[in-house]
N, C-alpha and C. Protein backbone atom coordinates (compact mmCIF):
# COMPACT_ATOMS: atom_id res chain seq x y z
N UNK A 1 -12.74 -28.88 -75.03
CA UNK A 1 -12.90 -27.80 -74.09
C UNK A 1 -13.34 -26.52 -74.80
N UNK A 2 -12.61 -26.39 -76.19
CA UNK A 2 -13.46 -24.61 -76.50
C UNK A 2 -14.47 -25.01 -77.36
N UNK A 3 -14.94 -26.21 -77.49
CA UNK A 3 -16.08 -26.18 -77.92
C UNK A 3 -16.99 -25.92 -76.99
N UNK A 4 -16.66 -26.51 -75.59
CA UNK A 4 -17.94 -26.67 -74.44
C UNK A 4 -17.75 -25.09 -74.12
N UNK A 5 -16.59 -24.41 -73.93
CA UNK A 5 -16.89 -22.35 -73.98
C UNK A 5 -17.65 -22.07 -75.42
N UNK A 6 -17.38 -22.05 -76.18
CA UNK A 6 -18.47 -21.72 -77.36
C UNK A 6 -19.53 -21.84 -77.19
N UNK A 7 -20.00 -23.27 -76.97
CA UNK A 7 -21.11 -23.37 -76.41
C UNK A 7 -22.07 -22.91 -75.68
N UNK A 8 -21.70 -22.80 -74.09
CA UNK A 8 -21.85 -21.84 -73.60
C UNK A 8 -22.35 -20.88 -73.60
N UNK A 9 -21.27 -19.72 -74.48
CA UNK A 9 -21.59 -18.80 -74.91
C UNK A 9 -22.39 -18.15 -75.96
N UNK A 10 -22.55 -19.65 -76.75
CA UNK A 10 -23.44 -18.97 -77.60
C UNK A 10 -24.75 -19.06 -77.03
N UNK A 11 -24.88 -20.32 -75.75
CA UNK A 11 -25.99 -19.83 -75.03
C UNK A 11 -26.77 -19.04 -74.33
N UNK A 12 -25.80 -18.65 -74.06
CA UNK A 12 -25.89 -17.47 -72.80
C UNK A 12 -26.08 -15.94 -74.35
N UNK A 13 -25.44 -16.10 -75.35
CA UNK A 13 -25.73 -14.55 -75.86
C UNK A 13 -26.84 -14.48 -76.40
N UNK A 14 -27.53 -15.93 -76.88
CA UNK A 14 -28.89 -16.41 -77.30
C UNK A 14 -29.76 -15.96 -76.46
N UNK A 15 -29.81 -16.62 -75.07
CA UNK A 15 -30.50 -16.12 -73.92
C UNK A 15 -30.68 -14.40 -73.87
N UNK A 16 -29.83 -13.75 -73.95
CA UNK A 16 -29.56 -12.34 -73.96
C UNK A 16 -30.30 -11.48 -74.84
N UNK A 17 -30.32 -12.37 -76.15
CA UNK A 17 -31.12 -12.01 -77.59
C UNK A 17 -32.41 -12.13 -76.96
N UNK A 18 -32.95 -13.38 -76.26
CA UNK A 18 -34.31 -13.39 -76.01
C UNK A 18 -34.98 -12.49 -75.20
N UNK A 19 -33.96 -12.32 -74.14
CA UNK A 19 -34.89 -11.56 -73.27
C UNK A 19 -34.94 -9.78 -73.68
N UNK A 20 -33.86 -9.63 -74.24
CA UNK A 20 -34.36 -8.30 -75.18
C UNK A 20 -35.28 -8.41 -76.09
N UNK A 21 -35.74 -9.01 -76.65
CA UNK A 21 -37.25 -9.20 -77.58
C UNK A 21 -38.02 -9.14 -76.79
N UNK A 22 -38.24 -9.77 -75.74
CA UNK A 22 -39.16 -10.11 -74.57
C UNK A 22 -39.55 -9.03 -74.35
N UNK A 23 -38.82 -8.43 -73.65
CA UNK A 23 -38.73 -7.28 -72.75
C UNK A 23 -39.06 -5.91 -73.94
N UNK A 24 -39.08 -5.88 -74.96
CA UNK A 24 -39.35 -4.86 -75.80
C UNK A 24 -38.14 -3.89 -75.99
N UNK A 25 -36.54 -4.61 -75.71
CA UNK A 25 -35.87 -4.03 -75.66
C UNK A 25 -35.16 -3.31 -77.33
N UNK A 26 -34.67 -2.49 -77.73
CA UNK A 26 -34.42 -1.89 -78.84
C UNK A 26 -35.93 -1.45 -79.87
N UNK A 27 -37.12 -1.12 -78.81
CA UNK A 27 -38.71 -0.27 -79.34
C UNK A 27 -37.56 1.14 -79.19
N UNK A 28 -38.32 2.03 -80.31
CA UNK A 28 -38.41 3.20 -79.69
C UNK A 28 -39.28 3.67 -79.07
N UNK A 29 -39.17 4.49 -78.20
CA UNK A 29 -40.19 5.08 -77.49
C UNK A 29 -41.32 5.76 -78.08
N UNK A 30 -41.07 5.96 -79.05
CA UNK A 30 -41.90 6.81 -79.55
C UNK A 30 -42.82 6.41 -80.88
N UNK A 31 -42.23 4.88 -80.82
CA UNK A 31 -43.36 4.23 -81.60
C UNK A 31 -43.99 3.36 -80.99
N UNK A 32 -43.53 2.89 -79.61
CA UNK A 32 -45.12 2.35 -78.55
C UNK A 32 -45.86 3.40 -78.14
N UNK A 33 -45.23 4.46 -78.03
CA UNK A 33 -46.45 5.37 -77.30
C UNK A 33 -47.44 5.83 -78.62
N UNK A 34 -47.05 5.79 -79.70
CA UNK A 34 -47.73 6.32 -80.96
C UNK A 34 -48.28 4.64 -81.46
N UNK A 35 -48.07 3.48 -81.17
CA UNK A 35 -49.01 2.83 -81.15
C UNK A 35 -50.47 2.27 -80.93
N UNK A 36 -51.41 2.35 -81.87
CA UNK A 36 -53.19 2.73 -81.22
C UNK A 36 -53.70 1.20 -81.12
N UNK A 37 -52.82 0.04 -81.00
CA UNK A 37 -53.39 -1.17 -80.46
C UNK A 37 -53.40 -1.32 -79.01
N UNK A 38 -52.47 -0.61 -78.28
CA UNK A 38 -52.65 -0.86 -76.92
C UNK A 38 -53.93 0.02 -76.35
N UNK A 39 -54.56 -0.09 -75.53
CA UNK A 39 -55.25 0.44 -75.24
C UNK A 39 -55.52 0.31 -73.33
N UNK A 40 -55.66 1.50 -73.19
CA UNK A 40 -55.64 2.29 -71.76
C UNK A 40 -56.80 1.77 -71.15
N UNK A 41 -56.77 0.94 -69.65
CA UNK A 41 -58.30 0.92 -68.94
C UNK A 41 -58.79 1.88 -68.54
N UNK A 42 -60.11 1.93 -68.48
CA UNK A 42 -61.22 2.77 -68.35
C UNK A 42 -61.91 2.08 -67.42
N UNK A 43 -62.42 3.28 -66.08
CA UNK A 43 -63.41 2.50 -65.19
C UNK A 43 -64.66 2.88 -65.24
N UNK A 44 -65.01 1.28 -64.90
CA UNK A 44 -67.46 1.31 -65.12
C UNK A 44 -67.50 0.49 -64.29
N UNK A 45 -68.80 0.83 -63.96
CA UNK A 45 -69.50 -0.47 -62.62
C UNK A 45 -70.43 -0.77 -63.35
N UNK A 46 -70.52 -2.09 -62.13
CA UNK A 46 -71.92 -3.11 -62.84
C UNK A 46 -72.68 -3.47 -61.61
N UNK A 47 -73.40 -3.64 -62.01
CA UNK A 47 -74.84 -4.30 -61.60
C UNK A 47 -75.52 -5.71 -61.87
N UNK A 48 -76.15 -6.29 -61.11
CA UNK A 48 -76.60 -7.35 -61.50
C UNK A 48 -77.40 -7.46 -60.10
N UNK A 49 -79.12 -7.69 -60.83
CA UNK A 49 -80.12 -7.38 -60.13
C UNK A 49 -81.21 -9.01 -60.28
N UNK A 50 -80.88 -9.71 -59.14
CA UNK A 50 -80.78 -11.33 -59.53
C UNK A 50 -83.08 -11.11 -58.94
N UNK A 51 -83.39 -12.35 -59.31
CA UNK A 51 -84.72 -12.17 -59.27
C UNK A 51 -85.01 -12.35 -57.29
N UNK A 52 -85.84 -12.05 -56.66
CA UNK A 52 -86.17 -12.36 -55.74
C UNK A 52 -86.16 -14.28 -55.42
N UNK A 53 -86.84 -14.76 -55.91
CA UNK A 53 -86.82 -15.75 -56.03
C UNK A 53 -85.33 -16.98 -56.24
N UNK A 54 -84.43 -16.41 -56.66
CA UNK A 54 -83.52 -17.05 -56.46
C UNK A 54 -83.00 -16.98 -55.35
N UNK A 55 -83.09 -15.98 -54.24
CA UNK A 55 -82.49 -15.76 -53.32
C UNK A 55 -80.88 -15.79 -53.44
N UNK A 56 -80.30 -14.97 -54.34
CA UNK A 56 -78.85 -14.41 -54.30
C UNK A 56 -79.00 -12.83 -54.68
N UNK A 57 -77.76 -12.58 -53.63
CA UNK A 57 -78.05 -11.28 -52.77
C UNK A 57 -77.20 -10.17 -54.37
N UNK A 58 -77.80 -9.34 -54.63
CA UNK A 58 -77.55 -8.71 -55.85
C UNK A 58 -76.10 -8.14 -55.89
N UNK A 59 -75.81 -7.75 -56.85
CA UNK A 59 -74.37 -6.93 -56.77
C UNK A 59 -74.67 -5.38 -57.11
N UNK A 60 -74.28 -4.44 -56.42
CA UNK A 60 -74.60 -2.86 -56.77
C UNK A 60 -73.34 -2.56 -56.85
N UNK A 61 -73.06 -1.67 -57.97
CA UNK A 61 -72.35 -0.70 -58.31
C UNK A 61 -70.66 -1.02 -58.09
N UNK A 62 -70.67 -2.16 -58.57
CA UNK A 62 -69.07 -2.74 -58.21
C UNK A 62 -68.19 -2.21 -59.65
N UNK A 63 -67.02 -1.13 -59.29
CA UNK A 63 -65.98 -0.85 -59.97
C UNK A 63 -65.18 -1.57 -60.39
N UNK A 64 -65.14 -1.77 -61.67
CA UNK A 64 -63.47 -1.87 -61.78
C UNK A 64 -62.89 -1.66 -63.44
N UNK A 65 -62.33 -2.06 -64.08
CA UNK A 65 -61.29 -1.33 -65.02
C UNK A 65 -61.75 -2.28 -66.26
N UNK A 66 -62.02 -2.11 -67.20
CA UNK A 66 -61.93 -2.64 -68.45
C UNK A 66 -60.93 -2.01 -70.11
N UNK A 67 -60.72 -2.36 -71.05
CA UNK A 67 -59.99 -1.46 -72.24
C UNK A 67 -60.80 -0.65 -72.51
N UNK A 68 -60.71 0.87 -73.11
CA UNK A 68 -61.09 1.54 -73.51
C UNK A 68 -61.55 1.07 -74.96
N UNK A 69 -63.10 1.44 -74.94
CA UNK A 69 -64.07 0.67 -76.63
C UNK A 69 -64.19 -0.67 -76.47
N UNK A 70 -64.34 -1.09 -75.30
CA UNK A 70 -65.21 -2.11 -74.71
C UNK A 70 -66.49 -1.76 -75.00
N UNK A 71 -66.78 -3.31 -75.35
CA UNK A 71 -68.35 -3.36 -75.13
C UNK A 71 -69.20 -3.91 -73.93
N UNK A 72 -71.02 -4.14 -74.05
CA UNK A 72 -71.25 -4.51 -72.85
C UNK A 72 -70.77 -5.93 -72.54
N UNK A 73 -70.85 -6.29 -73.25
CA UNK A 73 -70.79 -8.15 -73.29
C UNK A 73 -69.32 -8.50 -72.82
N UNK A 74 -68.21 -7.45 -73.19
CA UNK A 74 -67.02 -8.36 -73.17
C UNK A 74 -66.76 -7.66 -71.68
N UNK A 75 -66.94 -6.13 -71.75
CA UNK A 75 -66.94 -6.05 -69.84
C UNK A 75 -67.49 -7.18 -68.91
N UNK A 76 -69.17 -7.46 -69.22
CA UNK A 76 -69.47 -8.73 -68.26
C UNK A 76 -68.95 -9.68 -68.37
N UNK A 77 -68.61 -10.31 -69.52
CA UNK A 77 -67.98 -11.23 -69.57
C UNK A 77 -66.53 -11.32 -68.72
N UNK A 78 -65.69 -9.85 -68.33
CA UNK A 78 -64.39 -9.77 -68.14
C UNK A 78 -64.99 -9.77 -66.47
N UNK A 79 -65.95 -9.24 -65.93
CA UNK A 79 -65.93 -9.42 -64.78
C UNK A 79 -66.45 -10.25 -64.24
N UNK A 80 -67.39 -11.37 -64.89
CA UNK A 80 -67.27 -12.05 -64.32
C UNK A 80 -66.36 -13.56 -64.51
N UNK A 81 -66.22 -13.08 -65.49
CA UNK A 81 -64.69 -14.31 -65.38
C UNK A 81 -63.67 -13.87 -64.02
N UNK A 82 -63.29 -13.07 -63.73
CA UNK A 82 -62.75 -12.15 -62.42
C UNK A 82 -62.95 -12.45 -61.50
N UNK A 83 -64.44 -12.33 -61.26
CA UNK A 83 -65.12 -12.81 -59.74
C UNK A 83 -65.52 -14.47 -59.71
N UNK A 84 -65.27 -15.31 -60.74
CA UNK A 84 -65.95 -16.88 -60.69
C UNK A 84 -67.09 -16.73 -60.62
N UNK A 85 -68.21 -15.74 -61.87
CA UNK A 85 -69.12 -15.84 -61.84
C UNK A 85 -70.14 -16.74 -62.92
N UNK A 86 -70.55 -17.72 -62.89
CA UNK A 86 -71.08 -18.43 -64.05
C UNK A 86 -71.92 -17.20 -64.93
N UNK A 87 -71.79 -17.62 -66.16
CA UNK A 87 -72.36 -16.50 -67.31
C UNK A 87 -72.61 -17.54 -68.64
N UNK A 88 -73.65 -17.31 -68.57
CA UNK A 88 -74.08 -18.47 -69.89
C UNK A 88 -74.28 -17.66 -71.52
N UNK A 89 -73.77 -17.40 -72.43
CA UNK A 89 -73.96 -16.55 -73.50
C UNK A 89 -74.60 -17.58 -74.56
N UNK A 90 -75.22 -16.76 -75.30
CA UNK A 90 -75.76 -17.55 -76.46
C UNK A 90 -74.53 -17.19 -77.72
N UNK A 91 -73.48 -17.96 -78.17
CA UNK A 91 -72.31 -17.25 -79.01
C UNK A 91 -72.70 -16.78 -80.74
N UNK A 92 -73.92 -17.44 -80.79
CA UNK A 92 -74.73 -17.65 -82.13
C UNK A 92 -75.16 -15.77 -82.25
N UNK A 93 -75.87 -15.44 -81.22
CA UNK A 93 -76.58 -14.63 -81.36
C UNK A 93 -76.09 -13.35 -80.18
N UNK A 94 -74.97 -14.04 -79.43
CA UNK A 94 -74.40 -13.00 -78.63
C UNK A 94 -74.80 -11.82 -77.27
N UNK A 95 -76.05 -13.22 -76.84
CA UNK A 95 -76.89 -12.72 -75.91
C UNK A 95 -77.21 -13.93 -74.48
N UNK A 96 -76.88 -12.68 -73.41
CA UNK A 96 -76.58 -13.35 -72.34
C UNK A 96 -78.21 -14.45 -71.78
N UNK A 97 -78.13 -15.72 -71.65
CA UNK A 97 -79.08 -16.76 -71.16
C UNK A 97 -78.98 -16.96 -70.15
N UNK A 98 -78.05 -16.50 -69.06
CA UNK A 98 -78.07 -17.05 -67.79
C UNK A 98 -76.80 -16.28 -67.13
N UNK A 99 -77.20 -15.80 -65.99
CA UNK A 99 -76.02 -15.60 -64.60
C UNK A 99 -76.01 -15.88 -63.31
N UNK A 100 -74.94 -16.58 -62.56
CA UNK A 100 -75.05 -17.35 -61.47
C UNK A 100 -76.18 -18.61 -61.39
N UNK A 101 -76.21 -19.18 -62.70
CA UNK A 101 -76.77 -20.47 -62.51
C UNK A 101 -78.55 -19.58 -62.84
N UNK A 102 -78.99 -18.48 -62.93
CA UNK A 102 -79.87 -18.00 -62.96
C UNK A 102 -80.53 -17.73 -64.42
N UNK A 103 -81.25 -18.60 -65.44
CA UNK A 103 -81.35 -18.67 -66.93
C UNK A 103 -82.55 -18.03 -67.55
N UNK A 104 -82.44 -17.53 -68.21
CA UNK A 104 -83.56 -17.36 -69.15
C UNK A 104 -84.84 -18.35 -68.91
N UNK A 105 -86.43 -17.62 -68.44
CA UNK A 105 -87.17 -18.49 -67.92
C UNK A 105 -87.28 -19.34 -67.08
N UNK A 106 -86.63 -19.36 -66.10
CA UNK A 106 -85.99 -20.11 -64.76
C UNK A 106 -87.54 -20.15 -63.81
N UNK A 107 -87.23 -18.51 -63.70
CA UNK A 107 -88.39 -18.38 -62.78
C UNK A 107 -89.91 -17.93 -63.16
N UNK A 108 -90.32 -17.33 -64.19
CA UNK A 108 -91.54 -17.11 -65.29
C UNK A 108 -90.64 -17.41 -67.04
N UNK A 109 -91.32 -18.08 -67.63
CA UNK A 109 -91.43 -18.29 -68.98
C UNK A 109 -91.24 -17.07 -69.78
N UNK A 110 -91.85 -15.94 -69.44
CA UNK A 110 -91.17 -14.61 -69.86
C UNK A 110 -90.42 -13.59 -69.63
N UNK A 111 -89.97 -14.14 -68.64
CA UNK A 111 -88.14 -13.46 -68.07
C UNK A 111 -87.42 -14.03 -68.76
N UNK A 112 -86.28 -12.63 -69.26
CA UNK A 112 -84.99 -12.77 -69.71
C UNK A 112 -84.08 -12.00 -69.06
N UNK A 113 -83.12 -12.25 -68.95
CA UNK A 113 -81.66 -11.18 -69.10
C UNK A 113 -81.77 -9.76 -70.00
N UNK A 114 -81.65 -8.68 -69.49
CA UNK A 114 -81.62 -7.97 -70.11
C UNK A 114 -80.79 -6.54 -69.39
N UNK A 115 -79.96 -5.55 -70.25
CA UNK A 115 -79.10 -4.60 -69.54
C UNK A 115 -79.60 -3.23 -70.02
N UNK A 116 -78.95 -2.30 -69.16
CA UNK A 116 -79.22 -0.60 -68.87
C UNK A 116 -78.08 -0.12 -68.90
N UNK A 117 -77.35 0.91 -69.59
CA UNK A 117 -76.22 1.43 -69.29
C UNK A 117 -76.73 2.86 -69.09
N UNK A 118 -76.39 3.17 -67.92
CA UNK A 118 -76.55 4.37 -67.09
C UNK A 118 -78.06 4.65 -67.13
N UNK A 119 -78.83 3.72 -66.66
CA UNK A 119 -80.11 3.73 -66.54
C UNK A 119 -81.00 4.02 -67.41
N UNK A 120 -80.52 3.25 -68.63
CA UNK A 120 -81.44 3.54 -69.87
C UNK A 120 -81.42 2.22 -70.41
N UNK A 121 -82.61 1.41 -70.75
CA UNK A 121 -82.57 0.15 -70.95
C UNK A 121 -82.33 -0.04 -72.39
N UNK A 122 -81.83 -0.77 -72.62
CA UNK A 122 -80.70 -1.04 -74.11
C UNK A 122 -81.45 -2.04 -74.68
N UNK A 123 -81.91 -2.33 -76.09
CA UNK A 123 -82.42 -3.36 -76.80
C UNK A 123 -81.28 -3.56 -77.52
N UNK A 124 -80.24 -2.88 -77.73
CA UNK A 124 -78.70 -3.23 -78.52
C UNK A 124 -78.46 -4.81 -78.47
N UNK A 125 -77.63 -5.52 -79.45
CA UNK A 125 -76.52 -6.67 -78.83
C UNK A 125 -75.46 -6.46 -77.60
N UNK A 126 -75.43 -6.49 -76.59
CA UNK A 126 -74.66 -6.24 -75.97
C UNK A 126 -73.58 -6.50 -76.39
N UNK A 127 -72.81 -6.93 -77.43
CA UNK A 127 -71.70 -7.40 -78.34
C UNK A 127 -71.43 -5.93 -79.09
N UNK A 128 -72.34 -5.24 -79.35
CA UNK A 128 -72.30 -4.05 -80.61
C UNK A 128 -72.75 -2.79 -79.46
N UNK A 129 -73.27 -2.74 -78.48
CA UNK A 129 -73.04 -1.50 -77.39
C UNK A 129 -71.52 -1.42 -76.88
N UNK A 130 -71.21 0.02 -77.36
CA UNK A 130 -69.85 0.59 -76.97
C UNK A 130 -70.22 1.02 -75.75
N UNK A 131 -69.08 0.90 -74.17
CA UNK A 131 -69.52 1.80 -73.16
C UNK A 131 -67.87 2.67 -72.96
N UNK A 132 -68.38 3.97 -72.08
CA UNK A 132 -66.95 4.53 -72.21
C UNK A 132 -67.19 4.73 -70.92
N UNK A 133 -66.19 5.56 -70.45
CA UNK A 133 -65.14 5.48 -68.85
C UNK A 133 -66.35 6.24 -68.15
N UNK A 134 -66.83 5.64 -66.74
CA UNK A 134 -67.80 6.14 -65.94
C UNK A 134 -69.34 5.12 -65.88
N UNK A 135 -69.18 4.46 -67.41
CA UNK A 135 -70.43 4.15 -67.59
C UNK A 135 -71.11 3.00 -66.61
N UNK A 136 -72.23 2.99 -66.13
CA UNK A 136 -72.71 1.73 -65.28
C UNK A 136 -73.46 0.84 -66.17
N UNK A 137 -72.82 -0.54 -65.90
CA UNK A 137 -73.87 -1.18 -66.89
C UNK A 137 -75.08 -2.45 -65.67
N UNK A 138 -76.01 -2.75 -66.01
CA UNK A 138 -77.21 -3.56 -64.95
C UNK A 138 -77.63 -4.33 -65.38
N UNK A 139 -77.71 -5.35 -65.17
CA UNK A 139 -78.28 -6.57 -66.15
C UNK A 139 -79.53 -7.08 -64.72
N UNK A 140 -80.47 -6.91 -65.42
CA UNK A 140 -81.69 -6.72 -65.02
C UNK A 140 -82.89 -8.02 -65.47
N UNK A 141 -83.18 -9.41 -64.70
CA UNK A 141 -84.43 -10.03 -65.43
C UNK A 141 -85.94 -9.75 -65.03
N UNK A 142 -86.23 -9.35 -66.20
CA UNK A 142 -87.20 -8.54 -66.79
C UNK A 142 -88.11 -9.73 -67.75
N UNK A 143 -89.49 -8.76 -67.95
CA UNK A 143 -89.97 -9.61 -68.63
C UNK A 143 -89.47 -9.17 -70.35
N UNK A 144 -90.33 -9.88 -71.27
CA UNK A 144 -89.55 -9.97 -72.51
C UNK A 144 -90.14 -8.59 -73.18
């Protein structure tokens, strides 16, 4: 019998141990808030300006929240993982080949994927373009 209370209890104070780790219990306050890994969302809209020819109806100026020192690639990537949007990346070279089933050369041999942040067309990696809070990004197929 005081083995099965020991027991018990050492379960239950175990349990207790865990969920204070969990929970971030015994942080000071003042070394999460002085911590610079977390990072605060920031809101940008996007765009995505699909070809005539595919007949899917474009997306304008849709908000929403990404980490602050995001780039372009991992925002699209974050929204459309979000919305169930297919997104085809090249991981070699870090450049988008396709969205909504819509690919590189699909519809002319010299259309690609290509983006604008705040209406300035970007030859960057979208991997290595930083965007900050406000920014619109457009992914636009264009010729090459």
């Amino acid at each position: 019998m005081k083995r099965k209370v020991l027991s018990v209890l050492l379960v239950c104070a175990l349990a207790v141990s865990m969920s204070a780790i969990i929970s971030g219990c015994g942080k000071s306050s003042s070394s999460s808030s002085s911590n610079t890994n977390i990072s605060e969302p920031m809101k940008i809209a996007i765009s995505i300006d699909y070809p005539s020819k595919s007949k899917k109806a474009d997306l304008e100026n849709i908000e929403y929240k990404v980490e602050k020192k995001s780039h372009v690639l991992d925002a699209t990537e974050l929204f459309c993982n979000v919305n169930e949007i297919s997104l085809l990346v090249d991981t070699t070279k870090n450049k988008v080949e396709g969205i909504s089933g819509v690919n590189n050369g699909d519809y002319n041999s010299k259309y690609v994927w290509k983006y604008k942040v705040n209406g300035e067309l970007c030859t960057d990696n979208p991997l290595e373009k930083t965007i900050k809070e406000g920014d619109t990004i457009e992914w636009i197929y264009v010729k090459k």
